[in-house]
C-alpha atoms as a PDB file:
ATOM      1  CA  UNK A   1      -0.074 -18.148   3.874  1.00  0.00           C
ATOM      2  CA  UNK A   2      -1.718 -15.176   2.246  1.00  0.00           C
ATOM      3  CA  UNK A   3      -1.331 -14.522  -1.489  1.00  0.00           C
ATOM      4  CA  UNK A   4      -1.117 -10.505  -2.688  1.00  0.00           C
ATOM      5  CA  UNK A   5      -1.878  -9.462  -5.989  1.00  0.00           C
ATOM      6  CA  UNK A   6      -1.645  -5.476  -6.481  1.00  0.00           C
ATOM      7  CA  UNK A   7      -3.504  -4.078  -9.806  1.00  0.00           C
ATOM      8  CA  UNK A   8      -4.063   0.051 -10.712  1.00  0.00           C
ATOM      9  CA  UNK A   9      -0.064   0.899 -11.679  1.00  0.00           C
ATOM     10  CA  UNK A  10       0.816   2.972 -14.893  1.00  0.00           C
ATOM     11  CA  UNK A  11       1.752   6.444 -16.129  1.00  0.00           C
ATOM     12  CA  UNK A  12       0.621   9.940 -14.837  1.00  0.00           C
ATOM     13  CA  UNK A  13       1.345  13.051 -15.399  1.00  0.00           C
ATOM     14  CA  UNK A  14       2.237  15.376 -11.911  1.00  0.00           C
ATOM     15  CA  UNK A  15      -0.952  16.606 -10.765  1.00  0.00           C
ATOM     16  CA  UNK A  16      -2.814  13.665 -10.987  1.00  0.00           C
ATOM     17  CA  UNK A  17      -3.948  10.768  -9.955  1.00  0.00           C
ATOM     18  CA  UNK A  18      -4.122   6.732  -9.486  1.00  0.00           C
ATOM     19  CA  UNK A  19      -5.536   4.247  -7.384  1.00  0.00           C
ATOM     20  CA  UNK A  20      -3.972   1.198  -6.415  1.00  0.00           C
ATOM     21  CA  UNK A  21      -5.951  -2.327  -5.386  1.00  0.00           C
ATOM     22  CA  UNK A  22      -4.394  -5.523  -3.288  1.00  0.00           C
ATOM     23  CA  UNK A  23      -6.360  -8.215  -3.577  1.00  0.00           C
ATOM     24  CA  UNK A  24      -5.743 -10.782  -1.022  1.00  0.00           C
ATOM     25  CA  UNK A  25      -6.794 -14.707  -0.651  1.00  0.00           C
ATOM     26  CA  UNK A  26      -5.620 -17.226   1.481  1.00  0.00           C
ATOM     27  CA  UNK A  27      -6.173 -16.179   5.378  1.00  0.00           C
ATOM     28  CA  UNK A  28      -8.641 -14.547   7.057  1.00  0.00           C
ATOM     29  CA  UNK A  29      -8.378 -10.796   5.452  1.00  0.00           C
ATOM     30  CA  UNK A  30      -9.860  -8.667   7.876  1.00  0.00           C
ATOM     31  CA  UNK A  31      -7.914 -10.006  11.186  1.00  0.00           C
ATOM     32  CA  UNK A  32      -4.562  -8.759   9.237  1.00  0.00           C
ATOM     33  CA  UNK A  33      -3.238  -5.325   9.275  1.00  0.00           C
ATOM     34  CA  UNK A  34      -1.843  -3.756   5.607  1.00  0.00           C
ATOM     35  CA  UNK A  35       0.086  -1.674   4.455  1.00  0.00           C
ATOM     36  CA  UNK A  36       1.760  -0.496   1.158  1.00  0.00           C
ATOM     37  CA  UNK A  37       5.368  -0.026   0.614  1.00  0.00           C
ATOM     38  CA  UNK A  38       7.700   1.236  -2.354  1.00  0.00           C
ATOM     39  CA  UNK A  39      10.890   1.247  -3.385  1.00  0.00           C
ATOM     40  CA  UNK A  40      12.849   3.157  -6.393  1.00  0.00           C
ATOM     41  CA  UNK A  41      16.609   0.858  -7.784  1.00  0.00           C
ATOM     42  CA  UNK A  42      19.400   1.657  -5.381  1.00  0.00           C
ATOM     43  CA  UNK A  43      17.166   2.555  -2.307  1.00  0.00           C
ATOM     44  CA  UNK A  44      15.620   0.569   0.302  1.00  0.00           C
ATOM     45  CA  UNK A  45      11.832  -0.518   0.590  1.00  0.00           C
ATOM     46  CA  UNK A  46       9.909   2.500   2.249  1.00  0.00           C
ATOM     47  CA  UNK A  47       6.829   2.319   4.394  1.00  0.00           C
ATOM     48  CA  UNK A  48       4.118   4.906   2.271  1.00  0.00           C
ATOM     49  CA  UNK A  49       0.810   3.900   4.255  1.00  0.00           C
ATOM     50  CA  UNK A  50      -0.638   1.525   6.908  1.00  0.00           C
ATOM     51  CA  UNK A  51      -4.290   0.259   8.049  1.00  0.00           C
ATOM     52  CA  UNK A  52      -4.996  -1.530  11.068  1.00  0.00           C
ATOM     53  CA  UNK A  53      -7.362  -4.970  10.611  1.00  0.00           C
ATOM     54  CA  UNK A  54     -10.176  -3.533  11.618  1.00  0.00           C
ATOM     55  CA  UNK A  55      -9.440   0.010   9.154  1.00  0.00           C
ATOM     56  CA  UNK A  56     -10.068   2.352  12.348  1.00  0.00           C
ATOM     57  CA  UNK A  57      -6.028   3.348  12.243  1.00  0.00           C
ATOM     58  CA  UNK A  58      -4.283   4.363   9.703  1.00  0.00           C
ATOM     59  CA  UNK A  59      -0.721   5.828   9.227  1.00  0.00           C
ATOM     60  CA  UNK A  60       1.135   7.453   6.717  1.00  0.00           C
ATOM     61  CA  UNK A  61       4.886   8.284   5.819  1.00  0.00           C
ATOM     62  CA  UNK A  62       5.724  12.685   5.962  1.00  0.00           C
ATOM     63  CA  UNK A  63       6.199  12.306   2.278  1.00  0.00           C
ATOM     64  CA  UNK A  64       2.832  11.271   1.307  1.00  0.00           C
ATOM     65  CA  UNK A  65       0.454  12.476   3.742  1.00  0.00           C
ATOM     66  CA  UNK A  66      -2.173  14.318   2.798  1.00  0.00           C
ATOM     67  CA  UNK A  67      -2.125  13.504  -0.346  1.00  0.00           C
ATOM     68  CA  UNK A  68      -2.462   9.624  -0.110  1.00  0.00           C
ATOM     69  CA  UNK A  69      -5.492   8.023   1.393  1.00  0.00           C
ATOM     70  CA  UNK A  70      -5.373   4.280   2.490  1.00  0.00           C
ATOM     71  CA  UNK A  71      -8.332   1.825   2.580  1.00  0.00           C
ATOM     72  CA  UNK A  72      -9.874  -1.379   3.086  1.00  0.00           C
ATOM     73  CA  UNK A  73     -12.790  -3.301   2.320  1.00  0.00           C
ATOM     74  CA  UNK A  74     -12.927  -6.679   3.989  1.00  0.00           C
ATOM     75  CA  UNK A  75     -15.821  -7.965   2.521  1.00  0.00           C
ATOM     76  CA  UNK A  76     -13.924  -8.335  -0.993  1.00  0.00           C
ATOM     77  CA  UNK A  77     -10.586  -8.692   0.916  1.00  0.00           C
ATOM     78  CA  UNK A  78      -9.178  -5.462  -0.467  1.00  0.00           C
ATOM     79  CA  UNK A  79      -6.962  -2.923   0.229  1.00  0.00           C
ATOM     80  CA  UNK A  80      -6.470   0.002  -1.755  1.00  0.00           C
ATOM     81  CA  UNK A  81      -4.429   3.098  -2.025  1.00  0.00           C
ATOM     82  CA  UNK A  82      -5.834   6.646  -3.631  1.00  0.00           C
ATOM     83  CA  UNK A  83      -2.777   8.650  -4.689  1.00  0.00           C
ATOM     84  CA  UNK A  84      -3.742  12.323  -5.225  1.00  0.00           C
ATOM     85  CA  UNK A  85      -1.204  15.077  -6.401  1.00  0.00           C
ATOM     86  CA  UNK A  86       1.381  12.432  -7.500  1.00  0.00           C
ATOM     87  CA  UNK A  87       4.579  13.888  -7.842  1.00  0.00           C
ATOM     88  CA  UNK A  88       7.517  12.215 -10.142  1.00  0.00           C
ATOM     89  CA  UNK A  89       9.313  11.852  -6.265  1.00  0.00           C
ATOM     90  CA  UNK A  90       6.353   9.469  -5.742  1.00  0.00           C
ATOM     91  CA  UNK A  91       7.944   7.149  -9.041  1.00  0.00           C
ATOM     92  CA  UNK A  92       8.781   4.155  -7.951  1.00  0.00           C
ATOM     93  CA  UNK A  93       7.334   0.275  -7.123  1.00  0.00           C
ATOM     94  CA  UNK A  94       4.540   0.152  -5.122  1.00  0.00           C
ATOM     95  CA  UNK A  95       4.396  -3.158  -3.118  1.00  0.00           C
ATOM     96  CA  UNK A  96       1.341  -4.531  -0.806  1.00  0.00           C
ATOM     97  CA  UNK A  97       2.149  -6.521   2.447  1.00  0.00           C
ATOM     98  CA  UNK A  98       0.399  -7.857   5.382  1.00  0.00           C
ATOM     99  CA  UNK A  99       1.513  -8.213   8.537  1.00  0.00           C
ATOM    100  CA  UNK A 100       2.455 -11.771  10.220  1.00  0.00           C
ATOM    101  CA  UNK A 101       0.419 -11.403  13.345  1.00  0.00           C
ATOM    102  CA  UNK A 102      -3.747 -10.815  13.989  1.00  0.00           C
ATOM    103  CA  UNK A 103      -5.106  -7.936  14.670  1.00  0.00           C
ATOM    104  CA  UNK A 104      -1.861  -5.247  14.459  1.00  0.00           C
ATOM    105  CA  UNK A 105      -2.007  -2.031  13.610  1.00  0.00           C
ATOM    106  CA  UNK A 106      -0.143  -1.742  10.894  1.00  0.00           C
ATOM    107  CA  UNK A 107       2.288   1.210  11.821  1.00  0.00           C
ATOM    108  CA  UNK A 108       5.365   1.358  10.223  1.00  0.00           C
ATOM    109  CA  UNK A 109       8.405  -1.146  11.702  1.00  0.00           C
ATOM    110  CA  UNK A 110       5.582  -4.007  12.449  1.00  0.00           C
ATOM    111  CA  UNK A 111       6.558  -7.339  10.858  1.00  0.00           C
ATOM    112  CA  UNK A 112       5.323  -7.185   7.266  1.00  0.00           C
ATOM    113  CA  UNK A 113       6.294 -10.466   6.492  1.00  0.00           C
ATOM    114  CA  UNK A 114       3.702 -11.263   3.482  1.00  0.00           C
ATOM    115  CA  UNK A 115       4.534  -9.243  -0.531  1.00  0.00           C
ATOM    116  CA  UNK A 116       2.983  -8.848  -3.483  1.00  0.00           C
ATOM    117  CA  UNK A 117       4.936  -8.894  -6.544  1.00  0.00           C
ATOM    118  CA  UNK A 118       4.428  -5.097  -7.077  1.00  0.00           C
ATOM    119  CA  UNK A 119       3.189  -2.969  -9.602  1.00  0.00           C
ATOM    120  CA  UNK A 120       5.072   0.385 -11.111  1.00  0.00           C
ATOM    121  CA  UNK A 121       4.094   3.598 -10.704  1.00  0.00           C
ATOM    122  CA  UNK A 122       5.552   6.318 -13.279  1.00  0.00           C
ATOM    123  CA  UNK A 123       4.928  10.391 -12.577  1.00  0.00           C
ATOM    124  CA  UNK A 124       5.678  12.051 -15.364  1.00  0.00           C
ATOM    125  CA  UNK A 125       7.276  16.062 -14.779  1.00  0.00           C
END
């Protein structure tokens, strides 16, 4: 079982920027694809960004690409995600998840079956 705690949430104006962290113990990091997921009240979770175990492949949702860059540093079993040009759309929960199986891709619709607890993001207009 893999524990995920996510760290780097708060309040930006549009325009700018924040970085998220997911710091993971418990398995073997680096045989694990991530990704990061949010999700606003009333709407479903959302795939934003993906990163395969190894951090060769990555994938990102229409909404957010180009503007959000996903990482991973296995040596301090890390994942992060660099938000750039945040818009108040992009308001919402982020969540970090790995994915059940070794060495997946992480592209969105693979089983994500491990959460952190979340942290908010808030983009101010």
């Amino acid at each position: 079982q893999v524990q995920l705690v996510e760290s780097g949430g708060g309040l930006v104006q549009a325009g700018g920027s924040l970085r998220l962290s997911c710091a993971a113990s418990g398995r073997t990091f680096s045989s694990y694809a991530m990704g990061w997921f949010r999700q606003v009240p009333g709407k479903e979770r959302e795939f934003v960004a993906g990163i395969s175990w190894s951090g060769g492949s990555t994938y990102y949702s229409d909404s957010v690409k180009g503007r959000f860059i996903i990482s991973r540093d296995n040596a301090k079993n890390t994942v992060f995600l660099q938000m750039n040009s945040l818009k108040p759309e992009d308001t919402a929960v982020y969540y970090c998840a790995a994915e059940m199986i070794t060495y997946g891709l992480g592209r969105p619709g693979e089983d994500f079956g491990s959460w952190g607890q979340g942290t908010q993001v808030t983009v101010s207009s």
